[in-house]
Protein backbone atom coordinates (compact mmCIF):
# COMPACT_ATOMS: atom_id res chain seq x y z
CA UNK A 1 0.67 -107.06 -145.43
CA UNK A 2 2.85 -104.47 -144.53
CA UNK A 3 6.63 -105.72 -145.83
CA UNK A 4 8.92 -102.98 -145.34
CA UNK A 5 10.75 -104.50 -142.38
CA UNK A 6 11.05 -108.55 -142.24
CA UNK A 7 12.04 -110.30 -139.98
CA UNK A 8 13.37 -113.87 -140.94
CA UNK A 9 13.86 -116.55 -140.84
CA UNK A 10 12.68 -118.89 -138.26
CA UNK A 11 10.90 -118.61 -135.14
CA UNK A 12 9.30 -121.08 -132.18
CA UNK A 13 7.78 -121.95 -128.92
CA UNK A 14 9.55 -121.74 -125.67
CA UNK A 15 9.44 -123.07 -122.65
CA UNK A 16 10.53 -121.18 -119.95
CA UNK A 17 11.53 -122.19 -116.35
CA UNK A 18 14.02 -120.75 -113.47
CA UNK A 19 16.44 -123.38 -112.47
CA UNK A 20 16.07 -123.56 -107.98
CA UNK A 21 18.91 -124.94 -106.09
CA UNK A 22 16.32 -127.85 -104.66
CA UNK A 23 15.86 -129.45 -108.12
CA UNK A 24 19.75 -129.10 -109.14
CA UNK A 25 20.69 -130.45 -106.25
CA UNK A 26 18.61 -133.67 -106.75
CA UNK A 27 19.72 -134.16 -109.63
CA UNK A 28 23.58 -133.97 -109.16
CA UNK A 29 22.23 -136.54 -106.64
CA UNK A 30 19.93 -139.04 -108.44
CA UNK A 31 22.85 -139.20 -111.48
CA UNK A 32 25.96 -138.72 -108.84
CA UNK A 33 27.24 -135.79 -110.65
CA UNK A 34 30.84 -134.85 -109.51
CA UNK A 35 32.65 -131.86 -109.91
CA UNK A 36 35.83 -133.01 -112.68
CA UNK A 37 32.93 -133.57 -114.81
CA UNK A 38 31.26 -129.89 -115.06
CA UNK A 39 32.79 -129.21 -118.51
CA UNK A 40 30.44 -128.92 -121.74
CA UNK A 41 29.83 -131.97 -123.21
CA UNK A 42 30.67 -132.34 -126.78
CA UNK A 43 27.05 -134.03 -127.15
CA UNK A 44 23.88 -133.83 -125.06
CA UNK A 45 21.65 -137.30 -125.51
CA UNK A 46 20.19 -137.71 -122.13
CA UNK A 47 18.70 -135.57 -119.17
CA UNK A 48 22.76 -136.39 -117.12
CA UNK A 49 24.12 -134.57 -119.84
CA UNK A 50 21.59 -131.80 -120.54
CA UNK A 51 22.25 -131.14 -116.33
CA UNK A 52 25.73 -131.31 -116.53
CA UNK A 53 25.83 -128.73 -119.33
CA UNK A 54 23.57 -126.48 -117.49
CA UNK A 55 25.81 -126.74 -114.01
CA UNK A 56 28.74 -125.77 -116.32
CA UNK A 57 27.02 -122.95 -117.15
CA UNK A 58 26.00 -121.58 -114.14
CA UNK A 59 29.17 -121.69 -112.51
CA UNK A 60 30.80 -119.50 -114.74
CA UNK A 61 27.32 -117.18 -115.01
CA UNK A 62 27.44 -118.08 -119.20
CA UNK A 63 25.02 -118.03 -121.93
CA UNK A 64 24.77 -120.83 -124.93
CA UNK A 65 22.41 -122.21 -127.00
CA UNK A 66 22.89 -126.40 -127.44
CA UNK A 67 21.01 -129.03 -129.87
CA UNK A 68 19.46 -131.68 -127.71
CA UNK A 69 19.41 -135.33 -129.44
CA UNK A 70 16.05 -136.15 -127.92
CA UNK A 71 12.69 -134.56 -127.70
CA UNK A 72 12.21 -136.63 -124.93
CA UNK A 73 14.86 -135.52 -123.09
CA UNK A 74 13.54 -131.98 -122.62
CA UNK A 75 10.28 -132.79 -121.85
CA UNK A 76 12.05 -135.25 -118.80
CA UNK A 77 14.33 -131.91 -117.80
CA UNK A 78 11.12 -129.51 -118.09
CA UNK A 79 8.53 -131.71 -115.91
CA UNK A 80 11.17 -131.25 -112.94
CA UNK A 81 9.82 -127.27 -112.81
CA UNK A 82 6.92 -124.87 -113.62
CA UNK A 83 6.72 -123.73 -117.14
CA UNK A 84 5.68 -120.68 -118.89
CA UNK A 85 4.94 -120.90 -122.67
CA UNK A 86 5.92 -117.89 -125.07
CA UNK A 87 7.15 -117.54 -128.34
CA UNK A 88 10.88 -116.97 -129.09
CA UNK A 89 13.51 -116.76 -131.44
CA UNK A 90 15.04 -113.75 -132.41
CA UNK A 91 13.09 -112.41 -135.04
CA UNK A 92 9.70 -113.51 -133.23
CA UNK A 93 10.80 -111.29 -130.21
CA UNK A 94 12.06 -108.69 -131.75
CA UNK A 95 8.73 -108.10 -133.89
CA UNK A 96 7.00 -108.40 -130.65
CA UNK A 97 9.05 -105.23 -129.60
CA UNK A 98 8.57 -103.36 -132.95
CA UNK A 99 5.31 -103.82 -132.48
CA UNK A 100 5.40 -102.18 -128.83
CA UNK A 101 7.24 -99.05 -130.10
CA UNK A 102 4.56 -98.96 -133.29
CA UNK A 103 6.52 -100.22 -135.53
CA UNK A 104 4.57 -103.09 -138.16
CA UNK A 105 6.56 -105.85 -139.61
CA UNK A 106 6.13 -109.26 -140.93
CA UNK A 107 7.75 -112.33 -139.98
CA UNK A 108 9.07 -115.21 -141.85
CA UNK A 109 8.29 -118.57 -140.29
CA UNK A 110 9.20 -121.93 -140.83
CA UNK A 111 6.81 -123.83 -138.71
CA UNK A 112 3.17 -122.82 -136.99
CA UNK A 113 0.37 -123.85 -134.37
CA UNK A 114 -2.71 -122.41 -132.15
CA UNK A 115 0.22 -120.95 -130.01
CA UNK A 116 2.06 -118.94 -132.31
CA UNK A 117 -1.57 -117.59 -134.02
CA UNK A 118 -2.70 -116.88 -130.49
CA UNK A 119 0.86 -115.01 -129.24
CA UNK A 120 1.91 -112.94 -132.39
CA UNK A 121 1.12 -109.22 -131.77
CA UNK A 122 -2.03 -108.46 -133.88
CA UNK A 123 -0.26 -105.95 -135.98
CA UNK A 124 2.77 -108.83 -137.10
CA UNK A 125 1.92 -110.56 -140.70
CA UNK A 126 3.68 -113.49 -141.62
CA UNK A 127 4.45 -116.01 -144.10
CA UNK A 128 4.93 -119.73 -143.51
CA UNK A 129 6.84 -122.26 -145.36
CA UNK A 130 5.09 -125.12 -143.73
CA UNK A 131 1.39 -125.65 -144.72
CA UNK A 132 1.03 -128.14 -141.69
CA UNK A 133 1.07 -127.48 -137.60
CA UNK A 134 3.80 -128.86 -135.42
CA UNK A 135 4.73 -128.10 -132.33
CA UNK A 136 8.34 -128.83 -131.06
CA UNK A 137 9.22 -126.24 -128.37
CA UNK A 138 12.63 -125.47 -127.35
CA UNK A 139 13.44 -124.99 -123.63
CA UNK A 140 14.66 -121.72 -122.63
CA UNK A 141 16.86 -122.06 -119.10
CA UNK A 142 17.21 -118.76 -116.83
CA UNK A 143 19.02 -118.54 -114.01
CA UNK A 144 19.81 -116.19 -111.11
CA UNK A 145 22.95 -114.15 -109.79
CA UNK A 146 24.15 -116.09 -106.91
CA UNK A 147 21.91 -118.94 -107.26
CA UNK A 148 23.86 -121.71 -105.00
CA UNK A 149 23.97 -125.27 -105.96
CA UNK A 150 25.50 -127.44 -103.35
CA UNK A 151 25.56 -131.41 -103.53
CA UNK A 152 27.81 -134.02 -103.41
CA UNK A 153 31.31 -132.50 -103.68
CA UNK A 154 30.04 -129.64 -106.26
CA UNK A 155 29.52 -126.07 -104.63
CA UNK A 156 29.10 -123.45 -106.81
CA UNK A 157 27.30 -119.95 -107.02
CA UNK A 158 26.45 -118.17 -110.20
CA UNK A 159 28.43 -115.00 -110.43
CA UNK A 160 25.86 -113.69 -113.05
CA UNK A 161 22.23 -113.99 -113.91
CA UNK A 162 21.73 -115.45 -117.83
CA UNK A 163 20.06 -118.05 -119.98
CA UNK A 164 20.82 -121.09 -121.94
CA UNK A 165 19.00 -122.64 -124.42
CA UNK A 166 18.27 -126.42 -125.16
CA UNK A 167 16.38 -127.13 -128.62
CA UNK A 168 15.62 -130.22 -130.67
CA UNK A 169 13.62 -128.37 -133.76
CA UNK A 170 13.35 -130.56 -136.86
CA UNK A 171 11.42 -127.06 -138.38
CA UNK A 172 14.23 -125.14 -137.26
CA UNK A 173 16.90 -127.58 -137.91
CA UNK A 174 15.48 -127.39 -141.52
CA UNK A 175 14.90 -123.88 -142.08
CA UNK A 176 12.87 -124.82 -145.16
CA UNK A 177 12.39 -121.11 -146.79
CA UNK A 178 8.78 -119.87 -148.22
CA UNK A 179 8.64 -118.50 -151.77
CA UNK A 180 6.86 -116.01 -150.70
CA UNK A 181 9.87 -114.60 -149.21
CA UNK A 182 11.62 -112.95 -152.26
CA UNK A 183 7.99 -111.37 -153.32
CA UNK A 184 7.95 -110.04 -150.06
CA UNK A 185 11.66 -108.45 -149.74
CA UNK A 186 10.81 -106.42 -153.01
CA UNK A 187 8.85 -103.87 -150.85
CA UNK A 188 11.63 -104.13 -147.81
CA UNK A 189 13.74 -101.40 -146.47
CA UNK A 190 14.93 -103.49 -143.41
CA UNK A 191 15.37 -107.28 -143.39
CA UNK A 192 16.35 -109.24 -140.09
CA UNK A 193 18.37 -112.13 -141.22
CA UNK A 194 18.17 -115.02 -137.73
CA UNK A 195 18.17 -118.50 -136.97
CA UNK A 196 20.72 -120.09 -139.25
CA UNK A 197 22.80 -121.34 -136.40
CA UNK A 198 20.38 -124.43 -135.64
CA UNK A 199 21.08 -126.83 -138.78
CA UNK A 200 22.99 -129.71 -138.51
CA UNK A 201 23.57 -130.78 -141.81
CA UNK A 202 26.01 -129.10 -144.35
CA UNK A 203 24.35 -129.67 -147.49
CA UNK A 204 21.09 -128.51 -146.50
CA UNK A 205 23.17 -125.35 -145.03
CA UNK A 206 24.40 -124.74 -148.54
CA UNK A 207 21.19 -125.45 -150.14
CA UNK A 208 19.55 -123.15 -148.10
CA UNK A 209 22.29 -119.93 -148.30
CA UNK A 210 21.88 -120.73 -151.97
CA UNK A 211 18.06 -120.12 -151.69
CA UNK A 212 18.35 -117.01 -149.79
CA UNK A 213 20.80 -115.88 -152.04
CA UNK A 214 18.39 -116.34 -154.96
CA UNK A 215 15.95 -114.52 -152.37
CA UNK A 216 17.74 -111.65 -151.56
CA UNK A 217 18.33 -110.80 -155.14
CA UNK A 218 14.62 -109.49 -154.97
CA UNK A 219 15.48 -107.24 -152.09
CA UNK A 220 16.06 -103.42 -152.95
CA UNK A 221 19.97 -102.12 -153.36
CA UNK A 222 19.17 -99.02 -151.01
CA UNK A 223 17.67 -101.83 -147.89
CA UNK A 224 19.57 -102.46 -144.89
CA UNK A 225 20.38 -106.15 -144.01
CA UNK A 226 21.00 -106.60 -140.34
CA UNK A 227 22.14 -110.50 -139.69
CA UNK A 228 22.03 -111.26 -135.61
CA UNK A 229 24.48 -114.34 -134.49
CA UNK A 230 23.42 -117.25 -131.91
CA UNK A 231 25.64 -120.10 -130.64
CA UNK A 232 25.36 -122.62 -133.64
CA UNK A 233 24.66 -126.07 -133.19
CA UNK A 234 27.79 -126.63 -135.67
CA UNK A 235 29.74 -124.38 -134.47
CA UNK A 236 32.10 -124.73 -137.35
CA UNK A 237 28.88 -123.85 -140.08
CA UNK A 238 29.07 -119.87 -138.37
CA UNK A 239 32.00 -119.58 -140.83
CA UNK A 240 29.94 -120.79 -143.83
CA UNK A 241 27.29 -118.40 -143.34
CA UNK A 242 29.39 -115.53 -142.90
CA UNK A 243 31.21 -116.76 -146.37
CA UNK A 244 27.92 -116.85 -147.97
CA UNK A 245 26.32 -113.31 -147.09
CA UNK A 246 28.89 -110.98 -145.63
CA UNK A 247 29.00 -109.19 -148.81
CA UNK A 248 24.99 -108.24 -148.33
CA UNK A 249 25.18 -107.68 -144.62
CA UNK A 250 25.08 -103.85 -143.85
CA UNK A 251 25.07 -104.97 -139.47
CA UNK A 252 26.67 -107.47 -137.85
CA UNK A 253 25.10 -107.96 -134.43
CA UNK A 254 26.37 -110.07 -131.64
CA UNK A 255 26.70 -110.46 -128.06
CA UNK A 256 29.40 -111.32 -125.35
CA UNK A 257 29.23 -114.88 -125.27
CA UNK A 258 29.48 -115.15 -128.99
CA UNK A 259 32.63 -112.70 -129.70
CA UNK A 260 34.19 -115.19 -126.37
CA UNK A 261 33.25 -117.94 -128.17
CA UNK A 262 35.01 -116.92 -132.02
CA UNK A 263 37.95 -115.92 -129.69
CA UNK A 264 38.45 -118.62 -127.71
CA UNK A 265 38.88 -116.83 -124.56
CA UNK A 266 37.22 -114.83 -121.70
CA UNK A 267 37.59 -111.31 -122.53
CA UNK A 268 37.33 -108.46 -119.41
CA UNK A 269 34.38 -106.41 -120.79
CA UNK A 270 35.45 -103.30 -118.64
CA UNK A 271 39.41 -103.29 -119.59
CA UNK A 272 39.56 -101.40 -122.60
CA UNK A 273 42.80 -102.90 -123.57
CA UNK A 274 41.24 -106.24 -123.66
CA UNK A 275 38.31 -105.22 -125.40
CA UNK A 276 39.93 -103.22 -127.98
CA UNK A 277 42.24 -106.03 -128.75
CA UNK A 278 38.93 -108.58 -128.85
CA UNK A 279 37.19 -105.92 -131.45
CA UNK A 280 40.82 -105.62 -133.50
CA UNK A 281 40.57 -110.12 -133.48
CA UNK A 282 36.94 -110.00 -134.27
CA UNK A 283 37.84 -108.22 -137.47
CA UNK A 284 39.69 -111.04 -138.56
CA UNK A 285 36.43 -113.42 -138.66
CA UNK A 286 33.97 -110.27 -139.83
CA UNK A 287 35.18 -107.83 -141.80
CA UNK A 288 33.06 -105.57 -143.90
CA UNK A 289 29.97 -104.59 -142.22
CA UNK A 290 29.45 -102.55 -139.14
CA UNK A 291 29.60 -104.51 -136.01
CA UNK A 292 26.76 -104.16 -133.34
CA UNK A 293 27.96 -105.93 -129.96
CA UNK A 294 25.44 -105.39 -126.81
CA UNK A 295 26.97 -106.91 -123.70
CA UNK A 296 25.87 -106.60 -120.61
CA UNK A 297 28.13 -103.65 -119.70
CA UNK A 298 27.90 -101.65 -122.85
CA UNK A 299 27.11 -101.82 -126.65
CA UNK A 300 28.42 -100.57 -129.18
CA UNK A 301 28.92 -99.77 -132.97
CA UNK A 302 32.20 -100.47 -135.12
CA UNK A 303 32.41 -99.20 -138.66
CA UNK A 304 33.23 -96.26 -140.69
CA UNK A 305 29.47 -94.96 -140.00
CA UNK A 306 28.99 -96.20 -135.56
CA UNK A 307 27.97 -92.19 -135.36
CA UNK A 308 25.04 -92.80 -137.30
CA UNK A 309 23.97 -96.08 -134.93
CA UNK A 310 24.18 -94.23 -131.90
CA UNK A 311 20.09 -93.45 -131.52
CA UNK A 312 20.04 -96.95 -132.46
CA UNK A 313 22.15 -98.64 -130.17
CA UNK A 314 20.22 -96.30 -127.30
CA UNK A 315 16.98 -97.72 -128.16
CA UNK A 316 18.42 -101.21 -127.87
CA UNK A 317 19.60 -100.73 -124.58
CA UNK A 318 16.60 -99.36 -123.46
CA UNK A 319 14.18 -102.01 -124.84
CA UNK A 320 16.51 -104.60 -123.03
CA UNK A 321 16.50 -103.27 -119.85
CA UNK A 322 13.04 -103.14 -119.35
CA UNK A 323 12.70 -106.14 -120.52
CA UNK A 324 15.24 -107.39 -118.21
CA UNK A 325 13.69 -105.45 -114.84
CA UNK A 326 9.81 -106.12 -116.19
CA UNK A 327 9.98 -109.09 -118.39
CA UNK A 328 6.77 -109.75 -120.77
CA UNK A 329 4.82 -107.45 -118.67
CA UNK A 330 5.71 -104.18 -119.12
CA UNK A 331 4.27 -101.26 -120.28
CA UNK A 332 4.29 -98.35 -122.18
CA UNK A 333 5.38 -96.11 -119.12
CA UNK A 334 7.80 -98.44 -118.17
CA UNK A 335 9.59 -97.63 -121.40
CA UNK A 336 9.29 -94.21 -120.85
CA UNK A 337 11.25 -94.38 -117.62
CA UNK A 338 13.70 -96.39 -118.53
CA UNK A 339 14.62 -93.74 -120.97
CA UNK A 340 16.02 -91.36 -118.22
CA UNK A 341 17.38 -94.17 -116.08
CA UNK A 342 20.57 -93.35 -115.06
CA UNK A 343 23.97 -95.62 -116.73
CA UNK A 344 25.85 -97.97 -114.92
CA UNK A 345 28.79 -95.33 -113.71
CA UNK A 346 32.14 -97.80 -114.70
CA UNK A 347 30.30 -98.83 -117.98
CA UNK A 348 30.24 -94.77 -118.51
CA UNK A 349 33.56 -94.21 -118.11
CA UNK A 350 34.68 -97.38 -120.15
CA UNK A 351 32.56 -96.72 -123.11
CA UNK A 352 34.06 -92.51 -122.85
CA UNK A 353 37.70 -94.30 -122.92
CA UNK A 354 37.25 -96.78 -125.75
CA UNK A 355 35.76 -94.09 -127.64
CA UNK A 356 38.94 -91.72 -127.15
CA UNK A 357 41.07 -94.52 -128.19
CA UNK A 358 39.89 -96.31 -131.34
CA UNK A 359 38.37 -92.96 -132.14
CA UNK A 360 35.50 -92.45 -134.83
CA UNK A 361 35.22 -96.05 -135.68
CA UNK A 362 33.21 -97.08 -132.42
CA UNK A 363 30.28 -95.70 -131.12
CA UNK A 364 30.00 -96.87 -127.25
CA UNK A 365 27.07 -96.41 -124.95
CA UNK A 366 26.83 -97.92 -121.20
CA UNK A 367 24.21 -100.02 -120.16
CA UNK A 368 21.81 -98.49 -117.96
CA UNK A 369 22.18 -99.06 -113.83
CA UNK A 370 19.64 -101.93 -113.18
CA UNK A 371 18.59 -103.37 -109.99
CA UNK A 372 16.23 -105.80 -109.53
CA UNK A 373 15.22 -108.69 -107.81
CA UNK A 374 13.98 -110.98 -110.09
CA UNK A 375 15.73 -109.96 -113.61
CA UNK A 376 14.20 -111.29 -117.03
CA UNK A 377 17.49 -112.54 -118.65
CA UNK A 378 15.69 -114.67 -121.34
CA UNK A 379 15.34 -113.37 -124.63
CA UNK A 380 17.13 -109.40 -123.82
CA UNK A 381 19.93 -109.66 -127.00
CA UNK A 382 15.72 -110.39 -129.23
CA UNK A 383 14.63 -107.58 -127.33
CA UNK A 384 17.73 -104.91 -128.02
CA UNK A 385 17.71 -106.08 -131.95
CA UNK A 386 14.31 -105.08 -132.05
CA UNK A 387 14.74 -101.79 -130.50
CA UNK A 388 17.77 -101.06 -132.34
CA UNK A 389 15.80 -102.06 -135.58
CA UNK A 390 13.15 -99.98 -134.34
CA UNK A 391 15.21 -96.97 -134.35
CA UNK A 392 16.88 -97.88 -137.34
CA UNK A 393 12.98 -98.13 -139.48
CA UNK A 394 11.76 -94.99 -138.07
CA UNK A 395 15.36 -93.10 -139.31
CA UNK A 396 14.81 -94.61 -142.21
């Protein structure tokens, strides 16, 4: 068991589907949906809310991730399309992209079954803090750019492509951790810290930060902790984690909808006045480590040392964009051109003017010029941690 780079701490099933206009459209029907009701509901219990949520979504072309009070209520919302099975969570993805670019790592899990055995790249090793199956997938939403939902008195069109995801995960919701996983960071030079954003209750957050604590104390001085946000289920438990690791966090990583979400407003992600007054706010919650944020425009590094992301932050862009134009399918050479694909030309000249004003701190680079007619938008901020881990292991 190779442990030099873990990947923690949870991962899952998914099932996938693309939302079509047809279905949506019966279903603002069949539940007489109307339009003063597309805000997010503060709980999701049945398949009315779950659709609501996901309208209120699409019209604004957002992202989110959302606990889901009943099992049964996904498997109602996911026999209304075709489904594709496939692991996720962030550190299952990304190791399935190390693992592309050569790079071995082990995972930490906290639930398994036939699936997971059967999908996990040959060269990923993992340990397991549940010595039973289960199988509880979570339902992964994706959506298209100017997909056009019209019924009743709602109209809308999605301005942008992107995903949502719906979970109800009593492994996840848990995150029971193995003790095998201090053993196993003694060896580690890069450790992926994920999936902390889908308990519910408080004390078994705390009891499990404690635990990883104790964990982490086994994990060498010189390794690099990189901790990856998500949309918590509590939103107001981000701020606990944060209190209970920030000081062992070396990389901060985030994207878009979760820097919108701590700032409690839309932020233009092309006006560098707005975004350099978003990264001077975003300070306020995380202070300390470097801060990775990949958008969909741009990514970039903030810290005394971005300079020394910037092959990182490349690969990351690159490993998402070809996941995002060739989804689970591509290859090898598909990588390789993405390489010299050319950037997006405004992102280019944003990322050259945030550079010149905040200076040495940030390290910007654009996102490449993709166009393509059926995008992959599931699962691309998994896919740029693991290239930007990639990069950082082989530095390293």
């Amino acid at each position: 068991m190779d442990g030099t780079v873990v990947l923690g701490l949870g991962g899952c099933v998914d099932h996938e589907l693309t939302l079509s206009a047809p279905v949506m459209e019966q279903l603002i029907r069949e539940y007489r949906i109307r339009a003063d009701e597309l805000t997010a509901p503060i709980a999701i219990t049945n398949e009315r809310e779950l659709v609501i949520s996901v309208l209120t979504y699409l019209q604004k072309g957002g992202g989110g991730e959302h606990y889901v009070a009943s099992a049964a209520t996904l498997r109602e919302f996911t026999q209304r399309f075709p489904i594709r099975t496939t692991l996720g969570g962030t550190s299952v993805r990304a190791a399935k992209e190390l693992s592309r670019l050569g790079v071995p790592s082990t995972l930490h899990l906290v639930s398994i079954n036939d699936v997971v055995r059967r999908l996990l790249p040959a060269d990923t090793d993992y340990v397991c803090s549940d010595d039973k199956d289960t199988f509880n997938p979570n339902v992964i939403v994706q959506y298209a750019q100017d997909l056009q939902v019209r019924a009743g008195d709602i109209d809308l069109r999605a301005p942008f492509p992107n995903r949502l995801i719906y979970a109800n995960d009593p492994a996840n919701s848990s995150m029971l951790l193995s003790p095998d996983l201090g053993p196993l960071l003694r060896g580690a030079r890069l450790f992926l810290i994920s999936g902390f954003n889908s308990l519910r209750d408080q004390q078994l957050l705390d009891a499990r930060l404690s635990s990883l604590q104790d964990h982490l104390r086994q994990l060498p001085e010189a390794a690099i902790v990189y901790y990856e946000d998500a949309g918590f289920h509590q939103p107001a438990f981000s701020q606990r984690v944060r209190e209970a690791l920030l000081h062992r966090i070396n990389i901060y990583g985030l994207n878009e909808d979760e820097m919108q979400s701590y700032l409690g407003r839309t932020v233009n992600l092309l006006s560098v006045e707005h975004v350099a007054a978003a990264l001077e706010s975003l300070r306020t919650f995380i202070p300390g480590p470097t801060l990775v944020l990949h958008t969909k425009y741009w990514s970039a590094a903030l810290g005394e040392d971005a300079e020394a992301h910037a092959e990182a932050l490349n690969e990351g862009i690159v490993v998402a964009s070809t996941r995002y134009t060739h989804g689970d399918n591509s290859t090898h050479d598909d990588y390789t051109r993405m390489q010299t694909h050319p950037r997006r030309p405004d992102a280019r000249e944003f990322a050259a003017t945030l550079e010149h004003r905040l200076g040495d701190t940030v390290r910007c680079l654009p996102a490449l010029h993709l166009d393509t007619p059926t995008p992959t938008t599931i699962g691309l901020g998994d896919a740029f941690v693991g290239g930007f881990l990639a990069a950082t292991a082989q530095q390293r």
